[in-house]
Protein backbone atom coordinates (compact mmCIF):
# COMPACT_ATOMS: atom_id res chain seq x y z
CA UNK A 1 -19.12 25.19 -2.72
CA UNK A 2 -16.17 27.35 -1.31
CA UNK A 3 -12.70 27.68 -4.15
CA UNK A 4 -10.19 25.20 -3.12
CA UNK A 5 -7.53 27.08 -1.12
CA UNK A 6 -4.24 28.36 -3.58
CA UNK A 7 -0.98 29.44 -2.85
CA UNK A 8 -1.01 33.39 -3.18
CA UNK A 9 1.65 34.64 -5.57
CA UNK A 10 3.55 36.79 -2.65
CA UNK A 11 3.73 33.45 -0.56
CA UNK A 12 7.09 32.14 -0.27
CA UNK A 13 5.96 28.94 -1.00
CA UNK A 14 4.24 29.62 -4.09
CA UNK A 15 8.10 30.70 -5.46
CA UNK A 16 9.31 27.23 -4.21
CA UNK A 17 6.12 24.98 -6.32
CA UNK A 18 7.27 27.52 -8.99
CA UNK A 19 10.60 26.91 -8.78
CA UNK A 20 10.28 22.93 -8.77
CA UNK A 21 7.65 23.16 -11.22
CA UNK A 22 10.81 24.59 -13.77
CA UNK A 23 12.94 22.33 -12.97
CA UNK A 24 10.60 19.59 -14.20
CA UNK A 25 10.11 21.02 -17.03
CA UNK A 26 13.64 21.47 -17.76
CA UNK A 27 14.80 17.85 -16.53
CA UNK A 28 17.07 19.68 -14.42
CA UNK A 29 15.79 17.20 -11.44
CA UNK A 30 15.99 13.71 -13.01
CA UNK A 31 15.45 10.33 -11.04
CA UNK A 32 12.36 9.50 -9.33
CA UNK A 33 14.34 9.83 -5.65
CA UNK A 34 15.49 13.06 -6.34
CA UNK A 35 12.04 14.06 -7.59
CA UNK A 36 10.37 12.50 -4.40
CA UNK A 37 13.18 14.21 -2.47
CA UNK A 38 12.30 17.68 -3.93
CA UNK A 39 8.58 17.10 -3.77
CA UNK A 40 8.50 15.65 0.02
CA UNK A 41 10.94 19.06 1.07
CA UNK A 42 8.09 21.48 -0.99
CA UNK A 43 5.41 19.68 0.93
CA UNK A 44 6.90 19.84 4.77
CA UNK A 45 7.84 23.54 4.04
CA UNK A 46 3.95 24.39 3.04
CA UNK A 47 2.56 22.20 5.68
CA UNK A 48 5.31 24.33 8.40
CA UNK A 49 4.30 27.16 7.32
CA UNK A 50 0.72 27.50 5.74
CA UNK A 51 -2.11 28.71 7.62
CA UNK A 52 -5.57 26.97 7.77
CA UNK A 53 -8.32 26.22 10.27
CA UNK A 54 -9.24 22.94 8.85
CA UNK A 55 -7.98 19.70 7.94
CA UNK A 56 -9.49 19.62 4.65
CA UNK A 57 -7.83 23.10 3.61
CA UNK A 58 -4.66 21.55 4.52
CA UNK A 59 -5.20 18.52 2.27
CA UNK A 60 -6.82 20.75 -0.53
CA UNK A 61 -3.99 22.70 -0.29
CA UNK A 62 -1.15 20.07 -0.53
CA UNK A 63 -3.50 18.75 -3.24
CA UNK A 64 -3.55 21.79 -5.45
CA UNK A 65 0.55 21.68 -5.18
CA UNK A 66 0.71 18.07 -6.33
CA UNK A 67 -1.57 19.12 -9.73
CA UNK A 68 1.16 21.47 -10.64
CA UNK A 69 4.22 19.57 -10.17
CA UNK A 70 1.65 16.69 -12.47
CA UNK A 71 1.30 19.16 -15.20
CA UNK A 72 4.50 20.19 -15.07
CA UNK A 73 6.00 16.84 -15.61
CA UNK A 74 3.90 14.17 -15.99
CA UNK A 75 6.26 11.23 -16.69
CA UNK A 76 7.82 11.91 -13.45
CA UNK A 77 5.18 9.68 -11.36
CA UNK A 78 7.29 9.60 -8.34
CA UNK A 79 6.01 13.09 -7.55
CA UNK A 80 2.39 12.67 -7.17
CA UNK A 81 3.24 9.59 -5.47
CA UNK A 82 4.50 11.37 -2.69
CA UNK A 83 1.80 13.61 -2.68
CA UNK A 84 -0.23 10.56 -1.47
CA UNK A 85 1.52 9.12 0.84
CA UNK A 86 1.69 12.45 2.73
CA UNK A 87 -1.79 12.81 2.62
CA UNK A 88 -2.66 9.28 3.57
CA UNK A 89 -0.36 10.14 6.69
CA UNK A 90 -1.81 13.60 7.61
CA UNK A 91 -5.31 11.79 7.66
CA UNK A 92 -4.00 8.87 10.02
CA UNK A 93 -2.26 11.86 12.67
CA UNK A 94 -5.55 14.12 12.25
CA UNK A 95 -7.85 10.70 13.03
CA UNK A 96 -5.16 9.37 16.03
CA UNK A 97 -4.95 13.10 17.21
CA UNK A 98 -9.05 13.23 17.14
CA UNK A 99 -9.73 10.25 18.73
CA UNK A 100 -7.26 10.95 21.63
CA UNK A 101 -9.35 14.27 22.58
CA UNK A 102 -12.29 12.33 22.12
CA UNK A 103 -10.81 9.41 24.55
CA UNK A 104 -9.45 12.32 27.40
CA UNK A 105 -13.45 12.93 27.38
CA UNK A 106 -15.07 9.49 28.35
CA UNK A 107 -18.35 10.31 30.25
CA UNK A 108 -19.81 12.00 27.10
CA UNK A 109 -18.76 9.00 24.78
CA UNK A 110 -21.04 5.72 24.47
CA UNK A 111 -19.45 2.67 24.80
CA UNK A 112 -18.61 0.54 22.38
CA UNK A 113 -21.31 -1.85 21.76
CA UNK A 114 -21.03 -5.59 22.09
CA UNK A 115 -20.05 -7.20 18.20
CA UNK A 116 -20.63 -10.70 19.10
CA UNK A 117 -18.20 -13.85 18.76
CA UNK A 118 -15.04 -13.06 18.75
CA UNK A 119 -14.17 -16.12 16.66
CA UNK A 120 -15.61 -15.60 13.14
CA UNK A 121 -17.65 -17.70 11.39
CA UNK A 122 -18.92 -19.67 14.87
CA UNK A 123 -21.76 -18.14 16.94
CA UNK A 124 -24.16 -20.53 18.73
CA UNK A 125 -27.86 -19.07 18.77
CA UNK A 126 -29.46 -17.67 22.08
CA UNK A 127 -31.22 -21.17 23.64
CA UNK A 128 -27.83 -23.04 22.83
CA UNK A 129 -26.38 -24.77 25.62
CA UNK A 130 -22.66 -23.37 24.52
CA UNK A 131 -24.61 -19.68 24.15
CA UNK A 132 -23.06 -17.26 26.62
CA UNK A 133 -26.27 -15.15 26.66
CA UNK A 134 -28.34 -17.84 27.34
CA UNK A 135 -25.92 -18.97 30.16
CA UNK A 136 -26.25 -15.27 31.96
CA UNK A 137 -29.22 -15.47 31.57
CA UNK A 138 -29.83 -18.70 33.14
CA UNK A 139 -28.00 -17.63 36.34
CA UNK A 140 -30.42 -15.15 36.54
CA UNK A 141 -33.55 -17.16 37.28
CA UNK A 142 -34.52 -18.85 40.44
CA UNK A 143 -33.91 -21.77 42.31
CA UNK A 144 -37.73 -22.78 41.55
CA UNK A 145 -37.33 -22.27 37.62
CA UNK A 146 -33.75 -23.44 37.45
CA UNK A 147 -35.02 -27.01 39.15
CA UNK A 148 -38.41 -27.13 37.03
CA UNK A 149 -36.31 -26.76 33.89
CA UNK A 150 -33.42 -28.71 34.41
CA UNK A 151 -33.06 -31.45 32.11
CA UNK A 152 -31.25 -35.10 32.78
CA UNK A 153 -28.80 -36.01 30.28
CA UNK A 154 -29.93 -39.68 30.80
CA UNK A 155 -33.97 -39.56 29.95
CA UNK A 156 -35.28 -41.57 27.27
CA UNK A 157 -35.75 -39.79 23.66
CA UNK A 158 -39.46 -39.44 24.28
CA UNK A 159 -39.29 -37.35 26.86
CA UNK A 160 -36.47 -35.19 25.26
CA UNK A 161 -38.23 -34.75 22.20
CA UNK A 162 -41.56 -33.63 24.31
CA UNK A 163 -39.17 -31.00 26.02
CA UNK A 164 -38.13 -29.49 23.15
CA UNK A 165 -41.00 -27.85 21.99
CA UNK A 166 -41.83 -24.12 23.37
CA UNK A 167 -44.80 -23.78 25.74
CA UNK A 168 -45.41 -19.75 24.68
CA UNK A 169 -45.26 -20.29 20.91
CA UNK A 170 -44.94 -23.88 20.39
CA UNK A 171 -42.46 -24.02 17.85
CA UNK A 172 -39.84 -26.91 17.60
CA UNK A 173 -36.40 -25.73 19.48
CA UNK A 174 -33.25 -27.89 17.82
CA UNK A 175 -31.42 -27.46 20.43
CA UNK A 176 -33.09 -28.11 24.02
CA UNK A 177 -32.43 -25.26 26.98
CA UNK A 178 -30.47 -26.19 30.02
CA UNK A 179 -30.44 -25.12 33.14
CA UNK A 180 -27.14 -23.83 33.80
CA UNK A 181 -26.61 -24.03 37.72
CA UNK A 182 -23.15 -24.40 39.67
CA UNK A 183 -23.56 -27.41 40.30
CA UNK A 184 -24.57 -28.75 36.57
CA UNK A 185 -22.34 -26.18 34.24
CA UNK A 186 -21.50 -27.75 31.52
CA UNK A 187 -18.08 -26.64 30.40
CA UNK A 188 -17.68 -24.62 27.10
CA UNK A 189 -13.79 -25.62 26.10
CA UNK A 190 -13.48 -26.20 22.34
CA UNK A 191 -14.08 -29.28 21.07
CA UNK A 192 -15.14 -30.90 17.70
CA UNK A 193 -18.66 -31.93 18.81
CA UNK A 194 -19.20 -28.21 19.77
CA UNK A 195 -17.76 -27.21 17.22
CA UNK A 196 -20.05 -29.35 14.50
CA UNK A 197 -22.66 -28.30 16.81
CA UNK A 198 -22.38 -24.54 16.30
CA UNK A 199 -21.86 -25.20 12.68
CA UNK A 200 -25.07 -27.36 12.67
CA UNK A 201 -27.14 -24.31 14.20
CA UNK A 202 -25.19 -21.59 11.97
CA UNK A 203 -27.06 -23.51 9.06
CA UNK A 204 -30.13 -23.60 10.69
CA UNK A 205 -30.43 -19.70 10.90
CA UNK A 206 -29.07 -19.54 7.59
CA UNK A 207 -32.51 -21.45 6.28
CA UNK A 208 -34.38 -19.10 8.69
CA UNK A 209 -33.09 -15.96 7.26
CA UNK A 210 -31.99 -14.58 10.86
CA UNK A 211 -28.38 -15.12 10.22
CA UNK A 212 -28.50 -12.64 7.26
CA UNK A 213 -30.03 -9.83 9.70
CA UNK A 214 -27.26 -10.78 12.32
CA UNK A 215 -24.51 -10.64 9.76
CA UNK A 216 -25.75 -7.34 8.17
CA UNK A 217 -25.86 -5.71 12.00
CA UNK A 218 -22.55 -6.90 12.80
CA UNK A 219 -21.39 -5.71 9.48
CA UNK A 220 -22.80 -2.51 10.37
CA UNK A 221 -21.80 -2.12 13.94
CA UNK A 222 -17.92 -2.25 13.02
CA UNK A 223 -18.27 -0.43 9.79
CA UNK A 224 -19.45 2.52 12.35
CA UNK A 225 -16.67 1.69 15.25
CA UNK A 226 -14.21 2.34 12.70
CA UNK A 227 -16.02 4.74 10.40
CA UNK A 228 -18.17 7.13 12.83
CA UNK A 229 -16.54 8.94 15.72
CA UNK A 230 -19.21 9.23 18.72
CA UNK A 231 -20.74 12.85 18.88
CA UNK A 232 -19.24 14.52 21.40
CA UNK A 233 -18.97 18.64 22.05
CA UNK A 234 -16.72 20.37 19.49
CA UNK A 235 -16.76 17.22 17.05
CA UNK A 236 -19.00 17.41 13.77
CA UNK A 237 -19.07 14.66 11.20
CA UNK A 238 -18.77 16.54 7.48
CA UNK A 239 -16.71 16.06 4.24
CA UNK A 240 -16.78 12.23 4.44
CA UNK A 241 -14.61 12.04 7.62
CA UNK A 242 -15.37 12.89 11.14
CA UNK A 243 -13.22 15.68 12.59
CA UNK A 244 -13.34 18.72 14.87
CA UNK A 245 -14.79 22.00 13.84
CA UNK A 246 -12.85 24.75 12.99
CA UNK A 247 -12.64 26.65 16.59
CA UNK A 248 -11.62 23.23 17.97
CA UNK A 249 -9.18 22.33 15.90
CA UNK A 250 -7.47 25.65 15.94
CA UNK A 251 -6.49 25.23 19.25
CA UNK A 252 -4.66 22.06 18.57
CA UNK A 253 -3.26 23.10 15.45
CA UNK A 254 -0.12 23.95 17.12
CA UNK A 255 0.13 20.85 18.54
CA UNK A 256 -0.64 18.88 15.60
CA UNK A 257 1.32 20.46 13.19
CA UNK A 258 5.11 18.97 14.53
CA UNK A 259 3.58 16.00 14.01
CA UNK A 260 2.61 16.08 10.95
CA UNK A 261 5.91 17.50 10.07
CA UNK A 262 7.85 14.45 12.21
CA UNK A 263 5.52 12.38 9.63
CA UNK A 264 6.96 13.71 6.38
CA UNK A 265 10.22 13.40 7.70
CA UNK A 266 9.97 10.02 8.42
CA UNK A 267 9.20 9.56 4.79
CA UNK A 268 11.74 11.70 3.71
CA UNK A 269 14.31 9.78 5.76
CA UNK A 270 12.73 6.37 4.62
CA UNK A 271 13.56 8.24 0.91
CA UNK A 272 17.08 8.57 1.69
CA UNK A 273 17.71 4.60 3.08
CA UNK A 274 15.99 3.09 0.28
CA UNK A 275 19.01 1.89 -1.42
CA UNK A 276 20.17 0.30 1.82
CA UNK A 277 17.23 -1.40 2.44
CA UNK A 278 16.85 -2.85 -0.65
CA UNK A 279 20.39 -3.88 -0.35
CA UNK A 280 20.09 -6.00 3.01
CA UNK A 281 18.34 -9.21 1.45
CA UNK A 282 20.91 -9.20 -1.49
CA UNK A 283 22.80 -11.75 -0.12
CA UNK A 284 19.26 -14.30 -0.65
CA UNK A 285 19.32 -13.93 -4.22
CA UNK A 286 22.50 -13.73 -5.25
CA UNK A 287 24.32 -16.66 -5.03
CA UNK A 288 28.43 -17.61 -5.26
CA UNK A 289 29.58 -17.72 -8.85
CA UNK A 290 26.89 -16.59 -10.49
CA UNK A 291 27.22 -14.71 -13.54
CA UNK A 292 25.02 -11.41 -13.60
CA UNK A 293 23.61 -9.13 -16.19
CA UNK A 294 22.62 -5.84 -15.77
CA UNK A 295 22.23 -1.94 -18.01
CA UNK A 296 22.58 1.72 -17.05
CA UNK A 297 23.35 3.06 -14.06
CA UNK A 298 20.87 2.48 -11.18
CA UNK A 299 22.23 3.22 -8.30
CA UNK A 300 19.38 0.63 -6.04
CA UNK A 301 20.93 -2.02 -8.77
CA UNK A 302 24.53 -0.43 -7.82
CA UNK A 303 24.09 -0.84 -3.91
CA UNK A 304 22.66 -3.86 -4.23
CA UNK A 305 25.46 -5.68 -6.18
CA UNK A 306 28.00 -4.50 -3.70
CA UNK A 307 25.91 -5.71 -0.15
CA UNK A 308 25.84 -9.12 -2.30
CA UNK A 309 29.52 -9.35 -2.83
CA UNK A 310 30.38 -9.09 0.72
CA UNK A 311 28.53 -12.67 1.09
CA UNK A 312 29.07 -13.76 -2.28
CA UNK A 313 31.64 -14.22 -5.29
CA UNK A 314 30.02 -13.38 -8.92
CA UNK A 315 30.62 -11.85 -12.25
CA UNK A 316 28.52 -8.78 -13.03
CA UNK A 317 28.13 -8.18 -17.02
CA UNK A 318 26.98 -4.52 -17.45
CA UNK A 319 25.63 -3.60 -21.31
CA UNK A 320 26.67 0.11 -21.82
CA UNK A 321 23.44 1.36 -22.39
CA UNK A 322 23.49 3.65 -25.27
CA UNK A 323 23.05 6.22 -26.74
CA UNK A 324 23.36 7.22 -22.68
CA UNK A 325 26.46 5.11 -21.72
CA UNK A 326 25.71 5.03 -18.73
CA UNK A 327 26.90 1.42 -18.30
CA UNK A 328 30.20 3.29 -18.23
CA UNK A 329 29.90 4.81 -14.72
CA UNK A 330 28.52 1.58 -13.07
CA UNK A 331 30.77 -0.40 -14.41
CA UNK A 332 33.39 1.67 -13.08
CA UNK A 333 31.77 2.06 -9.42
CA UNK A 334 31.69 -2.17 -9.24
CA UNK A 335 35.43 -2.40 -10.46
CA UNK A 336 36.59 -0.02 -8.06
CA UNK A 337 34.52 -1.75 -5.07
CA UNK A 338 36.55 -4.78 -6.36
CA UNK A 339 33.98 -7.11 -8.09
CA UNK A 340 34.79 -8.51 -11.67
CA UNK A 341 32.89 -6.26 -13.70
CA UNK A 342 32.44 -6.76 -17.70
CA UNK A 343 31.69 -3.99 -20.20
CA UNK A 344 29.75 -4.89 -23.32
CA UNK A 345 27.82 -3.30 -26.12
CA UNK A 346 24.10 -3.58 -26.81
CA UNK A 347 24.28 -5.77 -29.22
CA UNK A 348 26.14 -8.77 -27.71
CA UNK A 349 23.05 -8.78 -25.00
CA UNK A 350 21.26 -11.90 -26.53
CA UNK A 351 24.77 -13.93 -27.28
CA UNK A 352 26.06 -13.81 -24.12
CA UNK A 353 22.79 -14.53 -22.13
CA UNK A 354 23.11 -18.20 -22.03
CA UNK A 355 26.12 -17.56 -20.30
CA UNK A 356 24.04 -15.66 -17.74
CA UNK A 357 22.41 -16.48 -14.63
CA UNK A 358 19.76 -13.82 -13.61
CA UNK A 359 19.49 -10.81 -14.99
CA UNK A 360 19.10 -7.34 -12.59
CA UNK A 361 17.06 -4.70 -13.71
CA UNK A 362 16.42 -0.94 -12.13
CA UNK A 363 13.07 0.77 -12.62
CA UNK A 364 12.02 4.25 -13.20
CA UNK A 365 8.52 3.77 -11.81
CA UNK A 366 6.39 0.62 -11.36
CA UNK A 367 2.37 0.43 -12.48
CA UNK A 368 -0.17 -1.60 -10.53
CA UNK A 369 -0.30 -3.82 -13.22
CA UNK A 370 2.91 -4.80 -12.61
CA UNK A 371 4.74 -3.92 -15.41
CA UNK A 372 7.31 -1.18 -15.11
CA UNK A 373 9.43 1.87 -16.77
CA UNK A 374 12.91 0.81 -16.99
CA UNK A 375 15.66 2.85 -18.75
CA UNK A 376 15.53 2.71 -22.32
CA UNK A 377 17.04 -0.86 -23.59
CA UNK A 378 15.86 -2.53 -20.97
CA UNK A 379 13.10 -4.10 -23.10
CA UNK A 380 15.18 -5.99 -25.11
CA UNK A 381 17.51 -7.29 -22.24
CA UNK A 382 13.94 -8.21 -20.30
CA UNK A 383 12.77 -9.83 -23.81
CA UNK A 384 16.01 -11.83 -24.47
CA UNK A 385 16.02 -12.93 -21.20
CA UNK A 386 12.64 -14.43 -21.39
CA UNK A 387 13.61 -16.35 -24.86
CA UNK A 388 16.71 -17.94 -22.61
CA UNK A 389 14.59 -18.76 -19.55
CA UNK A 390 16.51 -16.47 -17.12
CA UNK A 391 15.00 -14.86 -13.97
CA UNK A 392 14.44 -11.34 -14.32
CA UNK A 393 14.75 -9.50 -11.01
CA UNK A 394 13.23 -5.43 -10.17
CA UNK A 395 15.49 -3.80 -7.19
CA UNK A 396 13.40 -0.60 -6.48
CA UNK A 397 11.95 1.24 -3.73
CA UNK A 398 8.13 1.38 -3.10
CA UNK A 399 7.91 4.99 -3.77
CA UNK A 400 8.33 4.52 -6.77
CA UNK A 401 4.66 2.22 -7.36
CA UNK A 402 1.88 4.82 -9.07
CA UNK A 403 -1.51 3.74 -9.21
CA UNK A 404 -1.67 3.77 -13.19
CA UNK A 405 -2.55 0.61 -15.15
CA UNK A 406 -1.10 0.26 -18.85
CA UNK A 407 0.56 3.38 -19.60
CA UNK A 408 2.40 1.67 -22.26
CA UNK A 409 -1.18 2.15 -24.68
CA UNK A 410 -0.88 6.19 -24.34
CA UNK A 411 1.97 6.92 -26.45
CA UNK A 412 2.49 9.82 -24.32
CA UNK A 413 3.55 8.26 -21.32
CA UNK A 414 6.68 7.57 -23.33
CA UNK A 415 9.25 10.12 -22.66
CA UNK A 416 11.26 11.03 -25.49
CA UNK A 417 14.90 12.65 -25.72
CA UNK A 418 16.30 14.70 -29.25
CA UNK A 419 17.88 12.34 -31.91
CA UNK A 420 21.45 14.46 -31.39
CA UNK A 421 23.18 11.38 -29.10
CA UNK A 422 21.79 8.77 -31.96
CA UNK A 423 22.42 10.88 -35.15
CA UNK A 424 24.97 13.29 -33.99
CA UNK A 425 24.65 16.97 -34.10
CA UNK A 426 26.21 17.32 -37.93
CA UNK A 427 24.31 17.49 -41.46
CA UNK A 428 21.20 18.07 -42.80
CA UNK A 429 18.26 17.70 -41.44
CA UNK A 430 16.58 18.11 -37.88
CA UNK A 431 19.20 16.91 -35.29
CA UNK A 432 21.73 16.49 -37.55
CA UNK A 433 20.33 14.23 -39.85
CA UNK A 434 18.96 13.50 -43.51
CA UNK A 435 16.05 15.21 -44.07
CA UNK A 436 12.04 13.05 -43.64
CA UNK A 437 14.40 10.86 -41.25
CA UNK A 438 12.00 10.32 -38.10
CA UNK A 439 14.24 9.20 -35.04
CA UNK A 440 12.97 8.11 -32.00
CA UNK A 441 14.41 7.69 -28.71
CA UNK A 442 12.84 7.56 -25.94
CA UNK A 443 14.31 7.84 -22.42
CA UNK A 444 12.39 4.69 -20.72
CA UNK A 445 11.23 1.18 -22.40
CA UNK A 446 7.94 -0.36 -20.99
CA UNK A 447 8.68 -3.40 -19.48
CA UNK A 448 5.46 -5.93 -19.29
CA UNK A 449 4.80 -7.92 -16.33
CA UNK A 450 4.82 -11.07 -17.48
CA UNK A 451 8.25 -10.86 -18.48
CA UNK A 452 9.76 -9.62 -14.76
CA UNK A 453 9.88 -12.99 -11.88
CA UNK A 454 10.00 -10.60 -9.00
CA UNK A 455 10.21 -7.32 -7.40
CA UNK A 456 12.44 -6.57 -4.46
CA UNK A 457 11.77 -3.78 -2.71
CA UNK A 458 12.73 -1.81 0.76
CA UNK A 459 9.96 -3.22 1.99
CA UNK A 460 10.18 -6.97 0.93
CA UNK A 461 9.66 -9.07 -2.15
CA UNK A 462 6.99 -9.32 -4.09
CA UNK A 463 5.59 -10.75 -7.52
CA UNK A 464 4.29 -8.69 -10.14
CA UNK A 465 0.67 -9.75 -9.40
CA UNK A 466 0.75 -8.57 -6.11
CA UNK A 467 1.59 -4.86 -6.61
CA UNK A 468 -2.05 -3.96 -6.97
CA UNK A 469 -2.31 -4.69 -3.83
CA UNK A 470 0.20 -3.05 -2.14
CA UNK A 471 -0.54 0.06 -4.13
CA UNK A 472 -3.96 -0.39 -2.86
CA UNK A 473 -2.38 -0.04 0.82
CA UNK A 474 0.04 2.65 0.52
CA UNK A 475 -2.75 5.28 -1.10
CA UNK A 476 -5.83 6.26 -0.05
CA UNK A 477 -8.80 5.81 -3.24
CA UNK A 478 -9.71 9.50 -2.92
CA UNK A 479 -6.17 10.79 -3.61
CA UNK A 480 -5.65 8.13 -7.09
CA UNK A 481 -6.74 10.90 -9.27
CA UNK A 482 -5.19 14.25 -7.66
């Protein structure tokens, strides 16, 4: 098994992962955008100018990059989650790229076989009247068979029932052949006879077991139209995904590199409008004189209070947020924008809630199970807005969704700060403290789903519940664990 490619230490690129790599570990980049920012510039530098002769170096290589910006930070999940969406998109441009050479080439390509109905769940068998096969194949036979077969609709049921039965093999036929001639075709439109009709024979070759061996051919036949690219010169099949050798896919490297790069920048410009995306559907959950509640300084949260206002006239209550304060700065962003903005302290969060109607929360990153990081305090506004019965809303961006489930059990997902802005910097003791005083503050609070009513993102709203499944969409399963 050949070493997964590296950066070399000379490489330019190398001193750029190095570079980021420190600045994680120093917090000098804070904020998942900025980190996704950082991470998707690395990546479209080392995809412009790396050299490899294979799609899967390419994607080992961007993968080896993503493991070090992990280690070095690993509460910053927005990093690796760029990672995968890059690599999710350099697999759909490699497979659109490959199956355009393999379309410019036609005569060596089979066809694509025939898959059946095209309405699911109804398929009539072969000696049904409404059976398309059987119809063909009808047309097909002579004048003498068509007449010696042709059936009157207004016989007696004796001589039906003696028709139905198979001269060659004798076995009973349900459903009696017809002769389907021009001037006898029976018409085919959809009706709800047919329809119980097709049903009715479905069930029958259900009993028989032959539906089973359809179903598991059909199932097989577009597993392999969208799975399997037809063998064609140039074009191998290895690694778990079809793709052109080396030699062939050196000669469109050069094309297929600006693409991918047009790709990343696409993400890296749908980085930069998240906050105004999120922002356009403010105006359908915020309504006229509502009071709101909100803590820190998220700038999603801070965009999307002032797209709201435009529409709408409201209060915004913003808790300070310490030992960060950085209540402060919003607080003074939303007065200046004009929109009546009150400052309070942590503590008067729970007696002023009944006042409130929603509360409007921003997240540092957002688990499949729904639940989320939020900055620290949060947790107790989420958790006294639960005992009051008020909506909890989630304005972030989906970049921010990692495929992680219930970080909040590994105490070291928690990322802690130094007790200095709790404890102050004089006295005794580590951090300024008394001495066997253990302080903790962390940066971000875990907030559970089942205290958050929805998530609004740049790409829609959602419930909690249902960001499994969009995680599930965004990534691809081989790039969850990098």
């Amino acid at each position: 098994m050949a070493a997964a490619p590296t950066l070399k230490s000379n490489d330019p690129n190398a001193r750029l992962t190095e570079a980021l790599c420190t600045s994680l570990r120093r917090r000098q980049i804070v904020g998942s955008l900025n980190v996704a920012l950082a991470t998707a510039a690395l990546i479209q530098n080392i995809v412009r100018s790396a050299r490899y002769s294979t799609i899967d170096e390419l994607l080992a290589l961007i993968k080896s990059v993503g493991k070090k910006l992990i280690d070095a930070n690993p509460k910053e999940l927005a990093a690796a989650n760029i990672i995968r969406r890059i690599l999710r998109l350099i697999r759909e441009e490699y497979r659109a790229a490959a199956a355009a050479q393999i379309m410019s080439e036609p005569s060596s390509a089979p066809e694509t076989p025939f898959l059946g109905p095209t309405t699911p769940g109804i398929s009539a068998p072969l000696n049904h009247y409404l059976s398309t096969v059987n119809q063909a194949h009808n047309q097909n036979q002579s004048p003498t068979q068509n007449s010696s077969s042709t059936m009157n609709y207004s016989s007696s049921s004796s001589t039906t029932t003696s028709n139905n039965y198979n001269n060659n093999n004798n076995e009973f036929q349900f459903f009696p052949t017809y002769s389907m001639n021009t001037s006898t075709q029976l018409s085919r439109q959809t009706s709800l006879s047919n329809f119980v009709a097709m049903r009715h024979s479905r069930a029958q070759l259900e009993r028989s077991g032959s539906l089973l061996d359809m179903q598991l051919q059909l199932s097989q036949s577009t597993n392999n139209l969208f799975t399997k690219i037809p063998e064609t010169p140039g074009v191998t099949s290895a690694g778990g995904m079809s793709r052109i050798d080396s030699e062939e896919f050196m000669k469109h490297s050069a094309k297929l590199k600006p693409v991918l790069i047009q790709a990343i920048d696409e993400v890296v410009g749908e980085l930069e409008t998240t906050h105004e995306d999120v922002a356009k559907g403010a105006r359908e959950h915020i309504h006229s004189s509502e009071i709101i509640l909100t803590m820190g300084h998220s700038r999603t949260v801070e965009a999307f209070l002032k797209q709201a206002y435009r529409d709408r006239k409201f209060t915004v209550v913003v808790a300070e947020s310490a030992p960060s304060y950085l209540g402060h700065s919003l607080a003074q962003s939303l007065s200046s924008s004009g929109i009546p903005t009150i400052l309070i302290p942590d503590s008067s969060i729970h007696a002023l809630l009944p006042r409130v109607t929603k509360v409007i929360l921003g997240a540092h990153s957002v688990l499949a199970n729904g639940g989320l990081f939020a900055l620290s305090g949060s947790l107790a506004c989420a958790l006294a807005a639960k005992s009051h019965s008020k909506p909890v809303v989630i304005t972030t961006g989906q970049f921010k969704f990692a495929p992680a489930w219930n970080l909040y059990h590994d105490y070291a997902a928690v990322d802690f700060q130094g007790p200095g802005n709790v404890i102050g910097t004089k006295g005794n003791g580590g951090g300024g403290g008394k001495e066997g005083t253990e302080v903790v503050d962390p940066y971000f609070d875990y907030i559970r789903p089942d205290l958050v009513q929805l998530f609004v993102t740049n790409e829609g709203d959602h419930s909690p519940s249902y960001i499994y499944r969009l995680i599930k969409e965004a990534y691809d399963e081989e790039d969850v664990d990098l």
